[in-house]
Protein backbone atom coordinates (compact mmCIF):
# COMPACT_ATOMS: atom_id res chain seq x y z
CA UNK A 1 -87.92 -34.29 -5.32
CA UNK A 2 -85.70 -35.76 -2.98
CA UNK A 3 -82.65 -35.90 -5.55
CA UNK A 4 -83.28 -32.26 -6.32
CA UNK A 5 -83.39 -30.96 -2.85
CA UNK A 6 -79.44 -32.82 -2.92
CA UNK A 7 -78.18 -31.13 -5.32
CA UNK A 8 -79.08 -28.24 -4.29
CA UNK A 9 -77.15 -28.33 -1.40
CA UNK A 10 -74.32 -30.05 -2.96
CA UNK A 11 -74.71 -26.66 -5.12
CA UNK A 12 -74.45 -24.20 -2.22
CA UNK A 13 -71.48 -26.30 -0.22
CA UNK A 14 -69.33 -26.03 -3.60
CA UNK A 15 -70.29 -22.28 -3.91
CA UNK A 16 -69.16 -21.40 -0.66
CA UNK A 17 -66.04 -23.74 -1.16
CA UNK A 18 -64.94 -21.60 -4.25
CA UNK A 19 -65.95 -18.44 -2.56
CA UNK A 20 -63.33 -18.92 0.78
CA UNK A 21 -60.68 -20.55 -1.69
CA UNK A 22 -60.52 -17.26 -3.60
CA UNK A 23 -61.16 -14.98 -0.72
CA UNK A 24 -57.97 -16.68 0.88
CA UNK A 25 -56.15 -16.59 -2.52
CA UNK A 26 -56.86 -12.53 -3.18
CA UNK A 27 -55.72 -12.50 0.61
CA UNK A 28 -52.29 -14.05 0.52
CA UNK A 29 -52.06 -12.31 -3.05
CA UNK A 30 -51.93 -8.67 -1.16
CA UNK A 31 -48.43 -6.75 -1.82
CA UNK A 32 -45.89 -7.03 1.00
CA UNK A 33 -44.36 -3.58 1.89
CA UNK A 34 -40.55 -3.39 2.42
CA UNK A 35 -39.23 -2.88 6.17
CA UNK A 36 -37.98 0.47 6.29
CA UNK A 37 -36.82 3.21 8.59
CA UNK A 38 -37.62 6.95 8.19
CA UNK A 39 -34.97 9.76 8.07
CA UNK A 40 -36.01 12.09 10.67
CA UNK A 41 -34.94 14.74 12.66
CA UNK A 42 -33.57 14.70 16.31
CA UNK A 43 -30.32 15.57 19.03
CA UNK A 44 -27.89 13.86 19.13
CA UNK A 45 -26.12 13.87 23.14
CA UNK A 46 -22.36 12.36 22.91
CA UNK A 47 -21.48 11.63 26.43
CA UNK A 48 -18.85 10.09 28.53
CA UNK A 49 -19.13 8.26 31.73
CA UNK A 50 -17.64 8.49 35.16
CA UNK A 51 -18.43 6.45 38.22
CA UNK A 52 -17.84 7.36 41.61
CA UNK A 53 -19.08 8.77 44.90
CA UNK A 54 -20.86 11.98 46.69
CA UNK A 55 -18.17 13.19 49.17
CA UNK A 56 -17.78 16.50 50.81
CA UNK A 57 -15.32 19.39 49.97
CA UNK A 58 -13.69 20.16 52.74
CA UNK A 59 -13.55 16.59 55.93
CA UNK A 60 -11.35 16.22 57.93
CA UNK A 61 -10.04 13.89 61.45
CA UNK A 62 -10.28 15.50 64.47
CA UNK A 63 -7.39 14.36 66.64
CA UNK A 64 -5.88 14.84 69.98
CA UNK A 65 -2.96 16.31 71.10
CA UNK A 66 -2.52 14.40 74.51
CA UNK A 67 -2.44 10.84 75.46
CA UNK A 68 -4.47 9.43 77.88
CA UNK A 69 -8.25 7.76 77.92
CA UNK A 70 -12.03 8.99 76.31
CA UNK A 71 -13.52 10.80 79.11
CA UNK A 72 -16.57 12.17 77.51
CA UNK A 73 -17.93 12.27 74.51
CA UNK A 74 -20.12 15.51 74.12
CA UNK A 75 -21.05 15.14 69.76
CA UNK A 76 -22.66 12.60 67.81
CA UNK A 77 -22.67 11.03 64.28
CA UNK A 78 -24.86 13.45 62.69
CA UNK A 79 -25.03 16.60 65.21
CA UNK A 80 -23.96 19.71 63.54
CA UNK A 81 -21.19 21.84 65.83
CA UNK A 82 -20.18 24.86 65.23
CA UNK A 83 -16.43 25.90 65.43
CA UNK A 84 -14.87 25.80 68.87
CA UNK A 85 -18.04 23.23 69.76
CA UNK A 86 -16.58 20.87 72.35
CA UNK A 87 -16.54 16.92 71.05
CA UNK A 88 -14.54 14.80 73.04
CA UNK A 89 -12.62 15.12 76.29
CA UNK A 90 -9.52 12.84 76.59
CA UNK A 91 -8.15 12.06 80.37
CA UNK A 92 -4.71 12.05 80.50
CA UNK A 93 -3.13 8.64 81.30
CA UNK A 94 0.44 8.69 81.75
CA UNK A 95 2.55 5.48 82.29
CA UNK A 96 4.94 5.75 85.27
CA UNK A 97 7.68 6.41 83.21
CA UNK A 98 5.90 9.82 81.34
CA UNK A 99 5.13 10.76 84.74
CA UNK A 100 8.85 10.58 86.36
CA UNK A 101 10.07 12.43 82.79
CA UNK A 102 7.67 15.11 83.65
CA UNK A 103 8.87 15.70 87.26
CA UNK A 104 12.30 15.24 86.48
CA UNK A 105 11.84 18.09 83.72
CA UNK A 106 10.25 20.29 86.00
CA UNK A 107 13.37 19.34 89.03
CA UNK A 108 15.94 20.34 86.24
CA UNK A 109 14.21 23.38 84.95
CA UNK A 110 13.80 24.80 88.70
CA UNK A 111 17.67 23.76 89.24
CA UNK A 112 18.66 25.74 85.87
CA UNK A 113 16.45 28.84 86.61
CA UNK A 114 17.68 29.19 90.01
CA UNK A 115 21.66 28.79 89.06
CA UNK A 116 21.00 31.30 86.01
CA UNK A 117 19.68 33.66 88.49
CA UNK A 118 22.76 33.23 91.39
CA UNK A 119 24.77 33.93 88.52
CA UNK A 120 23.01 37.45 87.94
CA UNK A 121 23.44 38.12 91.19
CA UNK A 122 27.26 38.15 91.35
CA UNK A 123 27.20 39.54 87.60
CA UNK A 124 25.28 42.09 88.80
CA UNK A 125 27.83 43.09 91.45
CA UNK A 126 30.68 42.51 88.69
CA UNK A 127 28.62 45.11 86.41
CA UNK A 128 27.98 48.00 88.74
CA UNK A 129 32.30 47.56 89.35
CA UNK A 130 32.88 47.88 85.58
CA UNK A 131 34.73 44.71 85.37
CA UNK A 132 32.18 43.18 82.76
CA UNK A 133 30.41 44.59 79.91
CA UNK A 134 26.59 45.61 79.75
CA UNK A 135 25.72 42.69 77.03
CA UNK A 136 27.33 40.20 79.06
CA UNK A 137 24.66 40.93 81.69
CA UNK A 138 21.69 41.05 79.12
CA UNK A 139 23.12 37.77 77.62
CA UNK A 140 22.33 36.57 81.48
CA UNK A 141 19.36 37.79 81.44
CA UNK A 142 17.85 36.59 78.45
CA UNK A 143 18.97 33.19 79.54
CA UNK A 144 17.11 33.40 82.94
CA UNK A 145 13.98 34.43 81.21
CA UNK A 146 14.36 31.76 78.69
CA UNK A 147 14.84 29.04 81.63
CA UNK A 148 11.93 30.14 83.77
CA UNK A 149 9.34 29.64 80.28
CA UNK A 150 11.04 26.03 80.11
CA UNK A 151 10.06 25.61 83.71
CA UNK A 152 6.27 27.18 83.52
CA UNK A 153 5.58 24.92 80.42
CA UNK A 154 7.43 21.58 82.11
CA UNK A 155 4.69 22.52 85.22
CA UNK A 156 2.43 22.90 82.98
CA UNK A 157 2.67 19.18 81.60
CA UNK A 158 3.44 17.66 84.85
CA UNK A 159 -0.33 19.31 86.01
CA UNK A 160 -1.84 18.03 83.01
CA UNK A 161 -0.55 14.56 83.43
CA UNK A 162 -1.61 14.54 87.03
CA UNK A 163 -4.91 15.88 86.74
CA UNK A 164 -5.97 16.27 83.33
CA UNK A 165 -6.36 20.14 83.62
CA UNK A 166 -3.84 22.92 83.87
CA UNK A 167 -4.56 26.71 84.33
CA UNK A 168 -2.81 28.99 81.98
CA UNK A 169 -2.45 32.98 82.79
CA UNK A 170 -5.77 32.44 85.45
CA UNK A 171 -7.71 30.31 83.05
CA UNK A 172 -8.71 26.60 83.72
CA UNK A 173 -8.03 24.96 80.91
CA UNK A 174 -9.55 20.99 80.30
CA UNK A 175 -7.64 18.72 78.03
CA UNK A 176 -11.73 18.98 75.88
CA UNK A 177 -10.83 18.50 71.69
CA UNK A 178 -13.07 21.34 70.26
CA UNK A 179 -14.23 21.57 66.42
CA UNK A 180 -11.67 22.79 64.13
CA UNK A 181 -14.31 23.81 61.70
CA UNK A 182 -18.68 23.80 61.70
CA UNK A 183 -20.43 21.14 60.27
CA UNK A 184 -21.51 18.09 60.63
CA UNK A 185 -19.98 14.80 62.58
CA UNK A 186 -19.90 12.26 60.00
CA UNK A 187 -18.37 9.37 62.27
CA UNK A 188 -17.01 8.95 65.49
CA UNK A 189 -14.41 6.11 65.86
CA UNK A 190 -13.84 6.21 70.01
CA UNK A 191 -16.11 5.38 72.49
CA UNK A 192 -15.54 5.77 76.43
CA UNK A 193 -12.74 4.44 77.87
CA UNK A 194 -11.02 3.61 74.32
CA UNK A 195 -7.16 4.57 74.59
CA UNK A 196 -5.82 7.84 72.65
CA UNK A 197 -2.30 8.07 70.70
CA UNK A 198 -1.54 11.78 70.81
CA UNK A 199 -1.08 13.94 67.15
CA UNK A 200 2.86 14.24 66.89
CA UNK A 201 5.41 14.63 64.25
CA UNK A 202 6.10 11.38 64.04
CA UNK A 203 3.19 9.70 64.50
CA UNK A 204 -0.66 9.56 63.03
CA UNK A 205 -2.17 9.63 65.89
CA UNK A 206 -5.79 8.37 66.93
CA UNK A 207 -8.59 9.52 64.77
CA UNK A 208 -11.78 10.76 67.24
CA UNK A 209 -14.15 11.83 64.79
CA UNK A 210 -14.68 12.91 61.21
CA UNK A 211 -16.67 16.42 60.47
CA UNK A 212 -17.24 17.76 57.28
CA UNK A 213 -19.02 20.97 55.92
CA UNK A 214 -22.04 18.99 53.84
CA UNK A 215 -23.01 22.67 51.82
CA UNK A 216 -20.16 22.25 49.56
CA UNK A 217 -20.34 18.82 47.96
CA UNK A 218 -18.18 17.00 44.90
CA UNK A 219 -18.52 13.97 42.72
CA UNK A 220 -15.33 12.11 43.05
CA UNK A 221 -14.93 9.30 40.21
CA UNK A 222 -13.01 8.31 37.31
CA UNK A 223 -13.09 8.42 33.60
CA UNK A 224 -12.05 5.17 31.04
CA UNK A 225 -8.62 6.60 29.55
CA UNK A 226 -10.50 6.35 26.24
CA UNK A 227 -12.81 9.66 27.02
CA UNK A 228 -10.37 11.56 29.20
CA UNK A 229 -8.88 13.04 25.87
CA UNK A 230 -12.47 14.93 24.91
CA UNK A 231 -13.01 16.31 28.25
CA UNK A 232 -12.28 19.87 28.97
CA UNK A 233 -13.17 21.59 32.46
CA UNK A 234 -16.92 23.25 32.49
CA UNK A 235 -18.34 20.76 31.26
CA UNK A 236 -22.31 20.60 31.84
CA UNK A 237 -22.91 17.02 33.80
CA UNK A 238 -25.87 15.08 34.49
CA UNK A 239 -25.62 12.89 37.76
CA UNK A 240 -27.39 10.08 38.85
CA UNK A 241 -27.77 8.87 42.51
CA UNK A 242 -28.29 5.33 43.19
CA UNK A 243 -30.30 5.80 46.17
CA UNK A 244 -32.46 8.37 44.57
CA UNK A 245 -33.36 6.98 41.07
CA UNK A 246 -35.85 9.31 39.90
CA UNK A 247 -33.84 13.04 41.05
CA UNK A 248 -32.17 14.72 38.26
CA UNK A 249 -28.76 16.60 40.24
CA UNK A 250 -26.60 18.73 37.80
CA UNK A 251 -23.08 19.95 38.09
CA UNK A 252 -19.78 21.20 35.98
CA UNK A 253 -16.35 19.56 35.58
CA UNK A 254 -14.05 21.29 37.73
CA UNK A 255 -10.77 19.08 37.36
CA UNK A 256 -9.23 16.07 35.11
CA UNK A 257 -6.56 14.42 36.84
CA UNK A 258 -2.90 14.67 35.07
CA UNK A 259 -2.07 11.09 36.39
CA UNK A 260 -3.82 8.11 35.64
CA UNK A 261 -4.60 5.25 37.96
CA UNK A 262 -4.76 1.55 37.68
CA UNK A 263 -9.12 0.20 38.63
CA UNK A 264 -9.64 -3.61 37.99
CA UNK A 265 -7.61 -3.57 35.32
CA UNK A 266 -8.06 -0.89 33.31
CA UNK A 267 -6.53 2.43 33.20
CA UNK A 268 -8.90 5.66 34.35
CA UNK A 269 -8.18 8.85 35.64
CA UNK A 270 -9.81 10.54 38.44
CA UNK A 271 -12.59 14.04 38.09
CA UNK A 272 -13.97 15.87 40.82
CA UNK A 273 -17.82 17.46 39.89
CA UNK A 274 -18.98 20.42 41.81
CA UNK A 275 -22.27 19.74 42.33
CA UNK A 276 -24.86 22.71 41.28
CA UNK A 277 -28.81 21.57 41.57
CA UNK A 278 -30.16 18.60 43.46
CA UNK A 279 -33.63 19.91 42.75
CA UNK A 280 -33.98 19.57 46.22
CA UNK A 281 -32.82 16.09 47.21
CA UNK A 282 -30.71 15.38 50.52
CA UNK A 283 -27.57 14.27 49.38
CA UNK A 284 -25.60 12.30 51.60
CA UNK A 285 -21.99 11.70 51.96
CA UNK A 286 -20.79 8.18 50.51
CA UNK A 287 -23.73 8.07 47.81
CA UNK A 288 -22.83 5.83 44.85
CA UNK A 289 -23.53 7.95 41.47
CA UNK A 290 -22.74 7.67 37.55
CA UNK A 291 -21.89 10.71 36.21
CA UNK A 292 -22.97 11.86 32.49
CA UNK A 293 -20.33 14.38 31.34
CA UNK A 294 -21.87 16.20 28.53
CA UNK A 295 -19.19 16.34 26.04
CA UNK A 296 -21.28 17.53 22.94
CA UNK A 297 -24.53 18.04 22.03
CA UNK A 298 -26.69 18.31 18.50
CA UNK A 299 -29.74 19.54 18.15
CA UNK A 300 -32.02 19.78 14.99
CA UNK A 301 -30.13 16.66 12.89
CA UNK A 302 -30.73 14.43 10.30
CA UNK A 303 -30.96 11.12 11.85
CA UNK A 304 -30.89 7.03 10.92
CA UNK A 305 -30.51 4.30 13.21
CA UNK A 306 -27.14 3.13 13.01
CA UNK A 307 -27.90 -0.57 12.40
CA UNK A 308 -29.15 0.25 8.67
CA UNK A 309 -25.25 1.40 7.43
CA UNK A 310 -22.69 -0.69 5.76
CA UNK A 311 -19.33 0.78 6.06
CA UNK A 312 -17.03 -0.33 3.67
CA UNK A 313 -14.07 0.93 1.75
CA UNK A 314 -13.82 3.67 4.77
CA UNK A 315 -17.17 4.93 3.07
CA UNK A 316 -21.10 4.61 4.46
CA UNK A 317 -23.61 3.75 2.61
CA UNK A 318 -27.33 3.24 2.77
CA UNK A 319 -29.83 1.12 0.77
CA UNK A 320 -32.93 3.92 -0.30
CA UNK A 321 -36.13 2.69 -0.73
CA UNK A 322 -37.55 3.85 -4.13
CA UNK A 323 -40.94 1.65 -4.19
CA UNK A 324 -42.21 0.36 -0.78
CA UNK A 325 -44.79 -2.21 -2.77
CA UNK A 326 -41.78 -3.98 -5.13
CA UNK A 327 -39.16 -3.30 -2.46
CA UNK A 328 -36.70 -1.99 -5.28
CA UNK A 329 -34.09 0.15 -3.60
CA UNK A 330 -30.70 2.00 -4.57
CA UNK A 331 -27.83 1.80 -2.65
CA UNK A 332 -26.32 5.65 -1.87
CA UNK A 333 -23.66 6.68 -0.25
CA UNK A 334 -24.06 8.79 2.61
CA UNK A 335 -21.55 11.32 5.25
CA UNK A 336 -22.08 10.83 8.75
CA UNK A 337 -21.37 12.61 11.62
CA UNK A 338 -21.22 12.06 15.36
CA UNK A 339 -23.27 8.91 17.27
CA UNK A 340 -24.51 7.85 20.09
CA UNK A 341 -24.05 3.88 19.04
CA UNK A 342 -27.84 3.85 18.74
CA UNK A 343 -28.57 6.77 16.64
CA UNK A 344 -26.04 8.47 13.71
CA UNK A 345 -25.94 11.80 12.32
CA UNK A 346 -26.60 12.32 8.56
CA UNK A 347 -24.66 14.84 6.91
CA UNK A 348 -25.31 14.17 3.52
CA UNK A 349 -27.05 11.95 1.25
CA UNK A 350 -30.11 12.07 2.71
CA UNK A 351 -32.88 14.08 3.02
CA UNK A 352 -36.16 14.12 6.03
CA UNK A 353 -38.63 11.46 5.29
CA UNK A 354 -36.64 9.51 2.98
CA UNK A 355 -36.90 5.69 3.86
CA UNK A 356 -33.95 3.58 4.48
CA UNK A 357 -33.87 -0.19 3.88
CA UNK A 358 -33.43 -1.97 6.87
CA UNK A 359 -30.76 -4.71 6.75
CA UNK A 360 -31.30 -7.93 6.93
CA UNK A 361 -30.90 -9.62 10.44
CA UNK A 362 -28.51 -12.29 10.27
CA UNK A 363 -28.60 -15.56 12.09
CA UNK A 364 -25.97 -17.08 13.71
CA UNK A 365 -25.56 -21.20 12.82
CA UNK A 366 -24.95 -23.43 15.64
């Protein structure tokens, strides 16, 4: 009894030893499909890219006139002024030597004026006896009027060195820099006290503040000189601001520069963007952004990733699957169109759901 109850189980254990063996043999028996892609349909965006900044249309310096000292400082980085808004008042602070020119300009003008007018006098007399002509005495004239608005304006500076305010036809006016233009101060580079180099022809002069009208706004970047070539102006473009990842902000090309410049190297050449829709984003002078120009887009396309094409013989070809379960395939040769580098355009050769062999991945040896 005992001997049969043994084999028995010696029975079973060999039973289920055949059954896994040809379970697992049926298993790794089971066809292998063929990796494939699918022909499909798509768009097809062909871009190029600039890089650059968000900077206003129209900024600009607002500098003073007269030398001298910050008095007061009545605008602030980000306060929005109106034209003719009062910003900064400078002190004048002449040196000893600006103030001795100014009174010797005024002694000299007053000496000039009054000999001009002497010598109307006694042409005067000369006139009414007919012994000079009547243009002689206008000539005279225009002279004395000419010297007395050399004197008024030589006062005038003398009054505004001195005190920092001269009065002009009745009218106080202060030595206050007012804003050329409304908008917003952007920076102000002066503070109280802080000496000021007046605006002359030959000379820069000191920078007080920087406004700028922030409702017109551009994209200022550059192009690689390899793009430049497909870009026309109008063109749709998608920006994207650094600082504000996930806000879509579109504008239109409005100019290519004619001269390239040298950037780390490599030759680009500047765009400016007029920006259209910022879906309702702040944008903020000095933002970083990339710029997508849109130079051409397909829609409704016959599609293949790129990575399954051999080019050779200035021909493409393709490697159709014609059984998925042997993996037997035909090579055919196929007309492309444009790319993205990713994704390729299929002209001809192909048709929608067709399946493409994909290539096989090669390994590099160390």
């Amino acid at each position: 009894m005992r001997k049969w109850i043994v084999a028995i189980i010696l029975v079973g254990i060999a039973g289920a030893g055949a059954y896994w063996f040809l379970a697992g043999k049926n298993k790794n028996t089971e066809p292998e499909t063929v990796a494939s892609v699918t022909v499909t349909r798509g768009s097809i965006v062909e871009k190029a890219l600039a890089v650059g900044t968000i900077e206003p249309e129209h900024q600009i310096e607002v500098k003073s006139k007269v030398s001298g000292v910050v008095r007061q400082i009545y605008a602030q980085p980000g306060t929005y002024v109106r034209q003719g808004d009062p910003l900064i008042e400078v002190q004048p602070d002449p040196t000893p030597l600006e103030l001795a020119e100014a009174r010797r300009n005024v002694e000299l003008s007053e000496i000039q004026a009054n000999t001009i007018a002497q010598n109307i006098q006694r042409q005067a007399q000369l006139l009414e006896r007919g012994m000079i002509a009547q243009s002689v005495y206008e000539e005279l004239e225009r002279q004395y009027n000419d010297a007395l608005v050399r004197l008024q304006m030589n006062r005038e500076r003398l009054e505004l060195l001195e005190s920092g305010r001269v009065t002009m036809d009745g009218v106080e006016i202060e030595s206050v820099i007012k804003a050329p233009i409304s908008g917003y101060v952007l920076e102000r580079m002066v503070d109280i006290g802080d000496p000021v180099v007046p605006l002359t022809s030959y000379q820069a002069g000191t920078a007080l503040m920087s406004i700028a009208d922030m409702d017109g706004l551009l994209f200022k970047g550059t192009v690689d000189e390899i793009d430049v070539g497909k870009l026309t102006e109008g063109m749709p473009v998608e920006l994207k601001i650094g600082a504000l990842p996930d806000t879509r902000v579109t504008g239109v090309l409005r100019t290519i520069s004619l001269k390239a410049t040298r950037q780390d190297n490599t030759t680009v050449f500047p765009v400016e963007i007029d920006i259209i829709d910022t879906n309702g984003a702040v944008l903020r002078a000095g933002y970083s952004a990339n710029a997508d120009i849109i130079i051409k887009q397909l829609d409704d396309i016959l599609l293949i990733p790129e990575r399954v094409i051999v080019f050779r013989d200035e021909a493409t070809y393709v490697e159709v699957v014609l059984d998925q379960i042997t993996g037997e395939s035909a090579e055919t040769q196929i007309q492309t169109g444009s790319s993205n580098a990713v994704m390729i355009e299929v002209r001809d050769g192909l048709v929608e759901g067709q399946l493409v062999k994909e290539r096989p991945q090669q390994s590099l040896t160390l």
